[in-house]
N, C-alpha and C. Protein backbone atom coordinates (compact mmCIF):
# COMPACT_ATOMS: atom_id res chain seq x y z
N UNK A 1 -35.99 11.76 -49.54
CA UNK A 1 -35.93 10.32 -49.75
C UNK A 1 -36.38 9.65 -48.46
N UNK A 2 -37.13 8.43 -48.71
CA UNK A 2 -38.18 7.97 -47.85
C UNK A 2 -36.67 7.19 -47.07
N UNK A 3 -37.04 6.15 -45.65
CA UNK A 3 -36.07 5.05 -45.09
C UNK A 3 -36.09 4.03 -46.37
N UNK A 4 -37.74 3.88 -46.86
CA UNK A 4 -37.18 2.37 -47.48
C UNK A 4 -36.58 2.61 -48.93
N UNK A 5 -36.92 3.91 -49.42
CA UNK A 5 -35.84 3.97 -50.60
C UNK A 5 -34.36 3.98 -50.12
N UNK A 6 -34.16 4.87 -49.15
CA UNK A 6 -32.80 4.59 -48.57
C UNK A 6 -31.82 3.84 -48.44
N UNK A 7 -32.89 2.63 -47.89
CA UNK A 7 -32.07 1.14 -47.40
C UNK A 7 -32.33 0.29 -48.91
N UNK A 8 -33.10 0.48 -49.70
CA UNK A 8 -32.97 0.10 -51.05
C UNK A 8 -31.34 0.22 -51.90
N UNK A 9 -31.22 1.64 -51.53
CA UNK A 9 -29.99 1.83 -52.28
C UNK A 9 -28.98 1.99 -51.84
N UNK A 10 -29.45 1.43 -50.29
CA UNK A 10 -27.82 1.67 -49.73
C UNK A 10 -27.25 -0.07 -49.66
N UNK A 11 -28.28 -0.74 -50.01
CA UNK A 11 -28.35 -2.01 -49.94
C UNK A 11 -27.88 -2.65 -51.30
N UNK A 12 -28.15 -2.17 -52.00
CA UNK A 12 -28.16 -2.40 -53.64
C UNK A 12 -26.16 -1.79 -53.62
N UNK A 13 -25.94 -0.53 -53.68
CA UNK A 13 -24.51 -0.19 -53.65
C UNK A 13 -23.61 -0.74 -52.61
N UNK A 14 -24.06 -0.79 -51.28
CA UNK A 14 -22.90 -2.52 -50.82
C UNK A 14 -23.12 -3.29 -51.25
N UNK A 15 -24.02 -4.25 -51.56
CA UNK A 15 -23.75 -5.15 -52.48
C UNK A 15 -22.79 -5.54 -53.11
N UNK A 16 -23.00 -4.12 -54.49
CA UNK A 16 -21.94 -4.22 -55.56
C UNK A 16 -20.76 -3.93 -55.04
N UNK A 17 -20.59 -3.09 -53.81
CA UNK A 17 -19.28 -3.02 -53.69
C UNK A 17 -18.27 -4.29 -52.99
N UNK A 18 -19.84 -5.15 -51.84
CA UNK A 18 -18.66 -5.62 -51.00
C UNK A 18 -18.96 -7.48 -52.53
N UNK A 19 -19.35 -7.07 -53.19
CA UNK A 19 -19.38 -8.60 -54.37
C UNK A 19 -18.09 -8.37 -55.21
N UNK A 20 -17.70 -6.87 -55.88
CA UNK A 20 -17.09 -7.28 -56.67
C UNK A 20 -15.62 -6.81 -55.92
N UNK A 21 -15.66 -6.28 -54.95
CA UNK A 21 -14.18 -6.34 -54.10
C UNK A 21 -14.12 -7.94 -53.65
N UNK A 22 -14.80 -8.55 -53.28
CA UNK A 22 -14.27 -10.04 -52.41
C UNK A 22 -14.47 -10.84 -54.27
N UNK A 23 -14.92 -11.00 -55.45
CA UNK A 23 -14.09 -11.41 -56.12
C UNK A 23 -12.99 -10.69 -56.87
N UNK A 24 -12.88 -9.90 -56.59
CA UNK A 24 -11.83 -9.23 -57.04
C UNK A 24 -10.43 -9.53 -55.79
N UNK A 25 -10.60 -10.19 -54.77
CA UNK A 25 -9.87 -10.24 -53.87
C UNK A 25 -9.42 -11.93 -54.39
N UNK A 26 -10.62 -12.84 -54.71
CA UNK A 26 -10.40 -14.29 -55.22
C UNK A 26 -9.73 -14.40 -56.49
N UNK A 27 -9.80 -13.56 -57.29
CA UNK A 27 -9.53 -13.61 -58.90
C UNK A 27 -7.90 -13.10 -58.78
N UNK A 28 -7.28 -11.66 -57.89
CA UNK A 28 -6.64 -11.41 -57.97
C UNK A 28 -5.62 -12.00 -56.72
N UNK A 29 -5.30 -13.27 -56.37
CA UNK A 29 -4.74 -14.26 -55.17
C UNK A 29 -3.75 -13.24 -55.30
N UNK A 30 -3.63 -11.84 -53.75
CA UNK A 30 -2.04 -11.54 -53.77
C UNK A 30 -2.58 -10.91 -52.50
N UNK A 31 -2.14 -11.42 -51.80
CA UNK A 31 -2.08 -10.96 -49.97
C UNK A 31 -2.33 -9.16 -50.31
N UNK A 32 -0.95 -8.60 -50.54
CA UNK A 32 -0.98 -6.88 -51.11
C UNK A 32 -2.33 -6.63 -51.85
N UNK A 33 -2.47 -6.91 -52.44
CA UNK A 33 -3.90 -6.39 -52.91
C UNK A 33 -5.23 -6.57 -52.36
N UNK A 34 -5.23 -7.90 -51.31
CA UNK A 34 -6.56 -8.18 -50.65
C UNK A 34 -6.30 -7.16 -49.45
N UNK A 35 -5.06 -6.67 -49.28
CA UNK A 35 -5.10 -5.76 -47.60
C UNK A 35 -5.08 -4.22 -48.48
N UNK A 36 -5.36 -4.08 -49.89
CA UNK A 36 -6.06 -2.74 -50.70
C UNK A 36 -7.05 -2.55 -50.64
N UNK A 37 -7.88 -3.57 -51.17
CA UNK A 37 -9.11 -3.76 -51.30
C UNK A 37 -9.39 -3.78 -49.78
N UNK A 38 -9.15 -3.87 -48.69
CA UNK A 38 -9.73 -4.61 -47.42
C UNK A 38 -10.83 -3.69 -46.77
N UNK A 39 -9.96 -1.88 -46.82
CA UNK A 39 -10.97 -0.99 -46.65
C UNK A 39 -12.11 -0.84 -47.25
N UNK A 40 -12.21 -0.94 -48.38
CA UNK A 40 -13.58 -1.11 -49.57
C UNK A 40 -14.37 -2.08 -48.76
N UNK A 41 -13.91 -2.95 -48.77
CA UNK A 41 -14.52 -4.26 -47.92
C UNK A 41 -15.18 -4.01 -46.81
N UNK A 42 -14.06 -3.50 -45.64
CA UNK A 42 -14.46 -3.28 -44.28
C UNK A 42 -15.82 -2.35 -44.71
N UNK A 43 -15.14 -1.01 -44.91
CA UNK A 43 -16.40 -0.16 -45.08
C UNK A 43 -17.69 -0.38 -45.43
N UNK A 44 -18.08 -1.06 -46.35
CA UNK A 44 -19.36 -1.55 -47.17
C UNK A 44 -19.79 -2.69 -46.71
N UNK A 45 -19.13 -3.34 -45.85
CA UNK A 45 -19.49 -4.27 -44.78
C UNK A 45 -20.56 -4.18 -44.10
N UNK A 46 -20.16 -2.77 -43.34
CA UNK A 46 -20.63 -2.27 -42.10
C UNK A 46 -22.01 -1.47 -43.07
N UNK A 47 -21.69 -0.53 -44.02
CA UNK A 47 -22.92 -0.01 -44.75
C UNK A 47 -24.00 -1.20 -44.88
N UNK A 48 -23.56 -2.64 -45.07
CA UNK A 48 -24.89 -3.73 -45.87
C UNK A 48 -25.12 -4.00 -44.03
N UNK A 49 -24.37 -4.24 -43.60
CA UNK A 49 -24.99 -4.38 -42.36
C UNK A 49 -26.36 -3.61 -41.77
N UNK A 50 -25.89 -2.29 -41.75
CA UNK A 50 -26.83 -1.40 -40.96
C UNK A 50 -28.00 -1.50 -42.14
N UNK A 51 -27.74 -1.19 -43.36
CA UNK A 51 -29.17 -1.29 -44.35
C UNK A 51 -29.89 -2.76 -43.96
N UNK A 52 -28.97 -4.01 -43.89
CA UNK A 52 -30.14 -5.20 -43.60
C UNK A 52 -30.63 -5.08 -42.48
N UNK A 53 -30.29 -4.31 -41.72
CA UNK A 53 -31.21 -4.44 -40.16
C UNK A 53 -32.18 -3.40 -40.72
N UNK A 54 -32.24 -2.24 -41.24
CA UNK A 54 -32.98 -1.90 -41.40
C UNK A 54 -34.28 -2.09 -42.33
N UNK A 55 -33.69 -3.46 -43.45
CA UNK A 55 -34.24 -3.82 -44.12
C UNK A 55 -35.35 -4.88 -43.54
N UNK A 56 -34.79 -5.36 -42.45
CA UNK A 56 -35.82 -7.06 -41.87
C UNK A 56 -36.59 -5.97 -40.86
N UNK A 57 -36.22 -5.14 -40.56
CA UNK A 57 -37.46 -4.07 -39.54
C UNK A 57 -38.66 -3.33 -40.61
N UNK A 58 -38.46 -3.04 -41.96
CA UNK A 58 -39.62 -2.65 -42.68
C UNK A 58 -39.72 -3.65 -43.09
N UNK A 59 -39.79 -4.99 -43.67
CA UNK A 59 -40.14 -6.39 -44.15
C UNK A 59 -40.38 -7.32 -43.31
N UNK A 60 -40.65 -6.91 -41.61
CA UNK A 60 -40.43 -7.93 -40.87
C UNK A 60 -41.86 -8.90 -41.44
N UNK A 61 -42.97 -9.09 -41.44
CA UNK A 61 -43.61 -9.92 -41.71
C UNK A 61 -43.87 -10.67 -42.83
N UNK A 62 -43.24 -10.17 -44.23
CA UNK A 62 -43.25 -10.69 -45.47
C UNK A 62 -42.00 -11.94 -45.06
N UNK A 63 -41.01 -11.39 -44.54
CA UNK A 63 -39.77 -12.50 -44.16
C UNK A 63 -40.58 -13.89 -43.55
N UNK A 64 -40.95 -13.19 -42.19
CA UNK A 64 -41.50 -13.92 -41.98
C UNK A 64 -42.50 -15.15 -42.13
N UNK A 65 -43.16 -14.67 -43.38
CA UNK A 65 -44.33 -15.66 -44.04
C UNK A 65 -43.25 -16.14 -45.11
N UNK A 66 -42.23 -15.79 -45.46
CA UNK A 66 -41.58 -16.61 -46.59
C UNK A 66 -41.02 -17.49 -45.62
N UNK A 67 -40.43 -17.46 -44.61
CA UNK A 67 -40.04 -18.18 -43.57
C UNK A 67 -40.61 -19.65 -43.27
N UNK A 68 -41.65 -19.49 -43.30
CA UNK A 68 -42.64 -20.61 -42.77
C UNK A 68 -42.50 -22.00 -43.81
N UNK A 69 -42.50 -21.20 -45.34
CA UNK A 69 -42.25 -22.21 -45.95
C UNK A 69 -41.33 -23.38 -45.86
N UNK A 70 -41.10 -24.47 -46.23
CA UNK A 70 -40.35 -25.74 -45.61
C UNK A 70 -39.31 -25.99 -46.70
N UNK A 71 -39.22 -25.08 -47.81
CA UNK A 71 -38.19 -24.99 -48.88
C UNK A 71 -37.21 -24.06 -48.21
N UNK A 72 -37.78 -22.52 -47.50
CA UNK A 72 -36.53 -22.06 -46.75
C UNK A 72 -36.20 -22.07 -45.55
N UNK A 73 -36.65 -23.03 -44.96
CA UNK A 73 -36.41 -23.72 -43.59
C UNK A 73 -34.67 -24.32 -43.89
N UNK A 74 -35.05 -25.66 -45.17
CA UNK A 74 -34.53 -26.40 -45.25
C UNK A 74 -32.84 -25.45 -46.18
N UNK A 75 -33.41 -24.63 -46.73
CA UNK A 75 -31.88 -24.06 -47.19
C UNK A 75 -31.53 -22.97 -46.49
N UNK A 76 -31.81 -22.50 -44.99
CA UNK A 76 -31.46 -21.61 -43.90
C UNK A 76 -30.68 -22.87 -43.45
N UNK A 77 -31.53 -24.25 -43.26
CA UNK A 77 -30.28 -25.01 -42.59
C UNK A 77 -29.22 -25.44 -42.92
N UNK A 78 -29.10 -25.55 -44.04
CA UNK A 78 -27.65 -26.25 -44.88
C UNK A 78 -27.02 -24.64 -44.88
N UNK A 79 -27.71 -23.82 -45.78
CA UNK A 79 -26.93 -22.97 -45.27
C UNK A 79 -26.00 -22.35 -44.03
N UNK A 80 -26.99 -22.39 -43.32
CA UNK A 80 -26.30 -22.69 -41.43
C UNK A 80 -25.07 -23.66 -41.35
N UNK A 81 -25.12 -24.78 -41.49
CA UNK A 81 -24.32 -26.17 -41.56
C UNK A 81 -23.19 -25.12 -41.99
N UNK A 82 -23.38 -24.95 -43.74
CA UNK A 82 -21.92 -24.99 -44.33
C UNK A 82 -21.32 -23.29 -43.63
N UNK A 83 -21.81 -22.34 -42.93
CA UNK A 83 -21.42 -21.12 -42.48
C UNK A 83 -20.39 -21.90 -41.49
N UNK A 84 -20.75 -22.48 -40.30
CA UNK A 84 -20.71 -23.02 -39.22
C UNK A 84 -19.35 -23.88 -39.28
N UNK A 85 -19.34 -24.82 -40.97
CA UNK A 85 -18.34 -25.64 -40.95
C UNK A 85 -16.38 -24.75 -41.47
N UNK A 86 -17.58 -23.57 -42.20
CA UNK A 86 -16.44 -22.62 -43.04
C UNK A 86 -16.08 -21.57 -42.10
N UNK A 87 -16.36 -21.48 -40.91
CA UNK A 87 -16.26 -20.83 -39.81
C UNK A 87 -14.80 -21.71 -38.84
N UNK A 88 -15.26 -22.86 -38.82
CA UNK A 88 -14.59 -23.51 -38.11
C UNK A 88 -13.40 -23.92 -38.13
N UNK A 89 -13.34 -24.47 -40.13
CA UNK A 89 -12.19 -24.59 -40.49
C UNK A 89 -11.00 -23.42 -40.99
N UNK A 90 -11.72 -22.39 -40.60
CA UNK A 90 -11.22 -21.12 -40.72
C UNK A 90 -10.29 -21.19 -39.09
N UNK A 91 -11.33 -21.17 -38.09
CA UNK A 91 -10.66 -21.10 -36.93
C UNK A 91 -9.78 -21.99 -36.55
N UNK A 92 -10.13 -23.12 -36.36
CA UNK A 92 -9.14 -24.30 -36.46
C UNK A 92 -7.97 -24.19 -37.36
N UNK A 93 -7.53 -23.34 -38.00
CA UNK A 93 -6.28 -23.19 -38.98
C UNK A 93 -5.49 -22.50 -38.41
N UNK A 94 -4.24 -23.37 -37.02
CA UNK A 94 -3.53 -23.24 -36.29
C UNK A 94 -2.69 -22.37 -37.32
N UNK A 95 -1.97 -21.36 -36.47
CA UNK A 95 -1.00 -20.66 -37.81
C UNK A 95 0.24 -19.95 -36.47
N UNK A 96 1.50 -20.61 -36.98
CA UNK A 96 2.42 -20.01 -36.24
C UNK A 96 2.67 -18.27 -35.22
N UNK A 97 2.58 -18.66 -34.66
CA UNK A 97 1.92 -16.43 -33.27
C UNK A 97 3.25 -16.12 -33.94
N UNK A 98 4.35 -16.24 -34.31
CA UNK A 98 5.23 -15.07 -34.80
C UNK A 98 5.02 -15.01 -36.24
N UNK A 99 4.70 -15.88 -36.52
CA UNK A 99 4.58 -15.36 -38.18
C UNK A 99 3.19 -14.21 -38.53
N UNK A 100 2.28 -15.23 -37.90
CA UNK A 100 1.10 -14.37 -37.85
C UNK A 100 1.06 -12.86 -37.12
N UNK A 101 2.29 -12.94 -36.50
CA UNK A 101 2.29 -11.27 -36.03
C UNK A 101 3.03 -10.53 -36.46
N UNK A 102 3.93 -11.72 -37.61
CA UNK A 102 4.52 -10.54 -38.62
C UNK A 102 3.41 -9.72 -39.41
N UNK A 103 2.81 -10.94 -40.17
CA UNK A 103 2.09 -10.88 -40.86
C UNK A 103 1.07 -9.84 -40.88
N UNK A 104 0.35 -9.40 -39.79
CA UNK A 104 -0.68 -8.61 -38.91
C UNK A 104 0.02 -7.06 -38.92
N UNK A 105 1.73 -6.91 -38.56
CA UNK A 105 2.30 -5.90 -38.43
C UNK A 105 2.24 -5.30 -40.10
N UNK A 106 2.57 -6.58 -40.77
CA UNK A 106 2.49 -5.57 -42.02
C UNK A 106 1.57 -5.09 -42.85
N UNK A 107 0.86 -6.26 -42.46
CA UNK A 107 -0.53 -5.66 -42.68
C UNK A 107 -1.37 -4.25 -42.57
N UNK A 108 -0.72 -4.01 -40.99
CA UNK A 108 -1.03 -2.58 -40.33
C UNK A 108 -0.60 -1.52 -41.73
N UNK A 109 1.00 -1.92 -41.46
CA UNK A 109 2.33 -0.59 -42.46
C UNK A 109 1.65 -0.49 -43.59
N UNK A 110 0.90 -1.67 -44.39
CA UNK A 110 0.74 -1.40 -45.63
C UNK A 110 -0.73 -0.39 -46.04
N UNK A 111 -1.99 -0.84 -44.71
CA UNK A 111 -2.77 0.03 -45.06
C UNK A 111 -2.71 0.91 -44.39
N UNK A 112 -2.01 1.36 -43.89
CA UNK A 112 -1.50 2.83 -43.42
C UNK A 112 -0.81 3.98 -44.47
N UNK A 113 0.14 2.82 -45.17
CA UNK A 113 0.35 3.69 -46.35
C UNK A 113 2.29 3.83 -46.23
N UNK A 114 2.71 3.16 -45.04
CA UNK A 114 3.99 3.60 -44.55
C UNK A 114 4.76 2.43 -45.16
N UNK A 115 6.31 2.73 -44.88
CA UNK A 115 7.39 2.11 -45.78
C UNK A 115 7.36 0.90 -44.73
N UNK A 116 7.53 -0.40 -45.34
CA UNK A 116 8.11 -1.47 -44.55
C UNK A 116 9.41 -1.13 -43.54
N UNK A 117 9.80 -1.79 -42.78
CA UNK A 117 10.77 -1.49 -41.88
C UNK A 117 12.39 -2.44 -42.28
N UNK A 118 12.94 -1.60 -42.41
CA UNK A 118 14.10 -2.40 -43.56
C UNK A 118 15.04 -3.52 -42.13
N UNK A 119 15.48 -4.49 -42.16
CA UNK A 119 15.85 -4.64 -41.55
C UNK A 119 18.12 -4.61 -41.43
């Protein structure tokens, strides 16, 4: 198997994995189940990652000439805008340091696989 069939299908299977885990993370609203799903997530993350770099290095000049056009100028920028704004209001969402480090601890216990800590 050639690179660009490679990154074809390694591109095509994150996809599906990291699309229908993050709605499957929206559809199913339960903290416990989005830190199930999270590995699926993480993992296939990092897989679409490395395939799109490898994907804009064999396509670099077709991108490029679609680029130029002034239709995807203009929706790279809004797109940009709303990343930038959903970024922000993400960060800006002050959240109490002890709760959030409960929160983080159990997070750990649960995808680890271990019993909560009884108090």
């Amino acid at each position: 198997m050639n690179l660009r069939a490679l990154t074809a299908i390694t591109l095509l299977v994150s996809f599906i994995a990291m699309s229908t885990s993050g709605v499957l993370m929206l559809i199913v609203d339960q903290p416990s189940f989005s830190i199930r799903m999270h590995p699926v997530h993480k993992l296939f993350g990092v897989l679409l990652i490395v395939a799109i770099i490898s994907h804009l290095r064999l396509n670099y000049r077709s991108l490029v000439a679609h680029a130029r056009h002034r239709s995807a100028i203009w929706a790279a920028s809004v797109l940009s805008v709303i990343l930038v704004l959903v970024y922000a209001v993400a960060i800006l969402n002050t959240q109490d340091p002890a709760q959030a480090a409960a929160v983080d601890q159990a997070a750990e216990r649960l995808e680890q696989g271990t019993a909560p800590d009884k108090p």
